[in-house]
C-alpha atoms as a PDB file:
ATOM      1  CA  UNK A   1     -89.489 -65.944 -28.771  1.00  0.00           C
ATOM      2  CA  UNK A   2     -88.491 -62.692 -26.220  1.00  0.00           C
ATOM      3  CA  UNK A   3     -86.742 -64.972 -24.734  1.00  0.00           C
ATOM      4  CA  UNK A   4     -84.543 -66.452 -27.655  1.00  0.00           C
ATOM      5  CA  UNK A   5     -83.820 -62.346 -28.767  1.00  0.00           C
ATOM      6  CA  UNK A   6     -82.849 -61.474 -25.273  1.00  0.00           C
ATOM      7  CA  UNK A   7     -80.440 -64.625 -25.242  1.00  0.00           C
ATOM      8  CA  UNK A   8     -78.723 -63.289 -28.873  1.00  0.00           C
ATOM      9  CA  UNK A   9     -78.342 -60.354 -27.350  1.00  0.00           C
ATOM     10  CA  UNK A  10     -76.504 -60.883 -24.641  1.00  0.00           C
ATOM     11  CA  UNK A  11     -74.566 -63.102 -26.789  1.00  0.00           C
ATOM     12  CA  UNK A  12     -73.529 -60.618 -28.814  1.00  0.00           C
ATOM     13  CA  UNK A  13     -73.387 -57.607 -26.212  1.00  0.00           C
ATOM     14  CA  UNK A  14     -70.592 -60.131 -24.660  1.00  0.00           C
ATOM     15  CA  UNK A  15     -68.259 -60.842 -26.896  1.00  0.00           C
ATOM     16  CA  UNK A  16     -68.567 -57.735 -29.546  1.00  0.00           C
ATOM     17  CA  UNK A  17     -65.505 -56.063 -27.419  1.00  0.00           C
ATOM     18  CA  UNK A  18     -63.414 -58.818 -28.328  1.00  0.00           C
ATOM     19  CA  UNK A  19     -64.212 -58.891 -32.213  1.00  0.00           C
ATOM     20  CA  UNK A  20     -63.968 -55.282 -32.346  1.00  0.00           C
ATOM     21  CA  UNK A  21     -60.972 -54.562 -29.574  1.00  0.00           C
ATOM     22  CA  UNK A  22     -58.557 -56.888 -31.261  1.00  0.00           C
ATOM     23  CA  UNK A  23     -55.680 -57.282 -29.003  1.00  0.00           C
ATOM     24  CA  UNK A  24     -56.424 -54.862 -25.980  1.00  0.00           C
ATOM     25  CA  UNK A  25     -55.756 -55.741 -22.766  1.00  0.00           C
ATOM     26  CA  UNK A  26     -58.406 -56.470 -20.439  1.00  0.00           C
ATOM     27  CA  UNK A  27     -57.675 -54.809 -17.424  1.00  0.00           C
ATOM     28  CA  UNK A  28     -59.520 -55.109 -14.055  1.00  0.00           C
ATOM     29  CA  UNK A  29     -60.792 -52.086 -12.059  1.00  0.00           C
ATOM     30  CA  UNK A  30     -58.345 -52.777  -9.261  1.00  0.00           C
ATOM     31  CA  UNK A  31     -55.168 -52.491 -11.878  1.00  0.00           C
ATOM     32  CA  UNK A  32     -56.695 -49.691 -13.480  1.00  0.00           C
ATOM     33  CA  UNK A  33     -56.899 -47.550 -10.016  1.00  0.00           C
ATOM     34  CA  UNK A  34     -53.624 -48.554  -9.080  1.00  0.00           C
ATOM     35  CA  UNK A  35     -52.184 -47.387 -12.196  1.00  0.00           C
ATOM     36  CA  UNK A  36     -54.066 -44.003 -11.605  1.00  0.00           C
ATOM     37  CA  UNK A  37     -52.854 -43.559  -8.080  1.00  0.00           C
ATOM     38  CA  UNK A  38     -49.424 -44.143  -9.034  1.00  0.00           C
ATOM     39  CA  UNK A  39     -49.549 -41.605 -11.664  1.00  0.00           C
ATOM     40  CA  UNK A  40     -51.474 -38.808  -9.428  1.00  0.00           C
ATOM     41  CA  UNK A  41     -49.781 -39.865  -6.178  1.00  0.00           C
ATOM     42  CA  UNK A  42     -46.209 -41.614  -6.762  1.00  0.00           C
ATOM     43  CA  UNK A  43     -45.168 -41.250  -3.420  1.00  0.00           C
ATOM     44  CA  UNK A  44     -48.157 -43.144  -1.931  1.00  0.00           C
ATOM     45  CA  UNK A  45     -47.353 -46.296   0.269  1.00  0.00           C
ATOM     46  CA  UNK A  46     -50.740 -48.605   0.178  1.00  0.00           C
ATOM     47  CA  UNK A  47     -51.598 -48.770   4.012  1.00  0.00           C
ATOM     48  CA  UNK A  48     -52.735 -52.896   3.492  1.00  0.00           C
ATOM     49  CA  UNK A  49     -51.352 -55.877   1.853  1.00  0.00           C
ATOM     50  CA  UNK A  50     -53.242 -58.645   0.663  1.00  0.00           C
ATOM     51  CA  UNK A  51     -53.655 -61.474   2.862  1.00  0.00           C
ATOM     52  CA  UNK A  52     -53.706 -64.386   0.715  1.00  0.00           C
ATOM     53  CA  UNK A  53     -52.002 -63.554  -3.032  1.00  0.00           C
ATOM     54  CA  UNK A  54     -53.104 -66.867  -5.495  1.00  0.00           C
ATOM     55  CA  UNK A  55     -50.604 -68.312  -6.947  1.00  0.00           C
ATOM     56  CA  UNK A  56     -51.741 -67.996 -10.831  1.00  0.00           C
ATOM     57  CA  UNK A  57     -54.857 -66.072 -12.012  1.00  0.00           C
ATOM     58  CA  UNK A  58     -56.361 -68.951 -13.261  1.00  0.00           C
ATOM     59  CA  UNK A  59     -56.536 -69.756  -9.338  1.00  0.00           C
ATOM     60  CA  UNK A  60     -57.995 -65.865  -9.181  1.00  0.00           C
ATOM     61  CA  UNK A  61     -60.380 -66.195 -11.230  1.00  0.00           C
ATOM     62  CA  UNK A  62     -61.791 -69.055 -10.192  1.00  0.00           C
ATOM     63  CA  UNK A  63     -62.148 -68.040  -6.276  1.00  0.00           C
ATOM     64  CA  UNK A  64     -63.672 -64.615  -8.078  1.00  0.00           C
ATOM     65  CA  UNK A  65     -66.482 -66.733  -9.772  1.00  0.00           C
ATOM     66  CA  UNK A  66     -66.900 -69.034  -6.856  1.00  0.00           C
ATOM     67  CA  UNK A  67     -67.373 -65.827  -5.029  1.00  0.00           C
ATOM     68  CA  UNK A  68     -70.192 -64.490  -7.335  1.00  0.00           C
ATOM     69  CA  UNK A  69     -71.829 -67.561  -7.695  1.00  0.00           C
ATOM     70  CA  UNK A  70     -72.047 -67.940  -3.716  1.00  0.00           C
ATOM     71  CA  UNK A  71     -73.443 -64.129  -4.051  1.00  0.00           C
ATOM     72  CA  UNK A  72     -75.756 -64.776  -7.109  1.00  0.00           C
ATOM     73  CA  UNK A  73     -77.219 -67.353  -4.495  1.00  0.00           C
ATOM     74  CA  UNK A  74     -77.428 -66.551  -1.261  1.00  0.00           C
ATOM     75  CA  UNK A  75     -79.370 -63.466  -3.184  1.00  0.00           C
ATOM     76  CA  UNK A  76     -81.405 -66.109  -5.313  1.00  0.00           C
ATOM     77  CA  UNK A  77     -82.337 -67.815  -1.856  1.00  0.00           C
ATOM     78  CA  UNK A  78     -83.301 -64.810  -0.470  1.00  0.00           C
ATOM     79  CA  UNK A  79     -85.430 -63.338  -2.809  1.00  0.00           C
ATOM     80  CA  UNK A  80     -86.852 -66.980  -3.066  1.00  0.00           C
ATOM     81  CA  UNK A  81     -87.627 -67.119   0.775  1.00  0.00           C
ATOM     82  CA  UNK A  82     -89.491 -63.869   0.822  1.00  0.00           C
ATOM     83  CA  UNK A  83     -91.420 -64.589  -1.874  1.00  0.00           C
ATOM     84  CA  UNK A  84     -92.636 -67.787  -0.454  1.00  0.00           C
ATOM     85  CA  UNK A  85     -93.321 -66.052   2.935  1.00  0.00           C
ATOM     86  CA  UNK A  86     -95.616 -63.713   0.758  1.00  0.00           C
ATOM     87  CA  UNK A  87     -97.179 -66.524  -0.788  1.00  0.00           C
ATOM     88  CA  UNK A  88     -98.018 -68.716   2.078  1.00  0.00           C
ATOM     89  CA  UNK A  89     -99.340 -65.763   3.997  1.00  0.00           C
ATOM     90  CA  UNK A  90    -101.183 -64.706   1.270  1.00  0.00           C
ATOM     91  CA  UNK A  91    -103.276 -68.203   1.080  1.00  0.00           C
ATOM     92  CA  UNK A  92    -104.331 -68.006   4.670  1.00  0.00           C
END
């Protein structure tokens, strides 16, 4: 039952900005400090380019969630590992 309430939760801690918000605009950290630099700095030359710039950010977003999801488990897979090294060394 936790379980279920913690699931509605998240639910509705996700999308309340977008029923409240309207029509904002979404805006990633990385756009959001550029914009600041520019204002605070104008005559500021970035010192590195990208290397690779996608092509649509559909194509961005998805090589951002394939990049958490390798994260999320190479994390999961470590936590799992040390957990079964505690385990097995606690049975002998």
């Amino acid at each position: 039952m936790k379980n279920k309430w913690l699931i509605i939760l998240a639910i509705i801690i996700t999308f309340s900005p977008l029923l409240f918000l309207g029509n904002a605009e979404f805006l990633g950290a990385d756009s959001i400090a550029e914009e600041q630099i520019q204002v605070l700095a104008p005559h500021y030359v970035p010192w590195f380019s990208s290397i690779f710039e996608p092509k649509s950010g559909e194509v961005e977003s998805l090589l951002f969630a394939l990049q958490a999801a390798l994260g999320a488990g190479f994390i999961g897979y470590v936590i799992g590992l040390f957990k079964g090294r505690k385990e097995s060394s606690a049975k002998q």
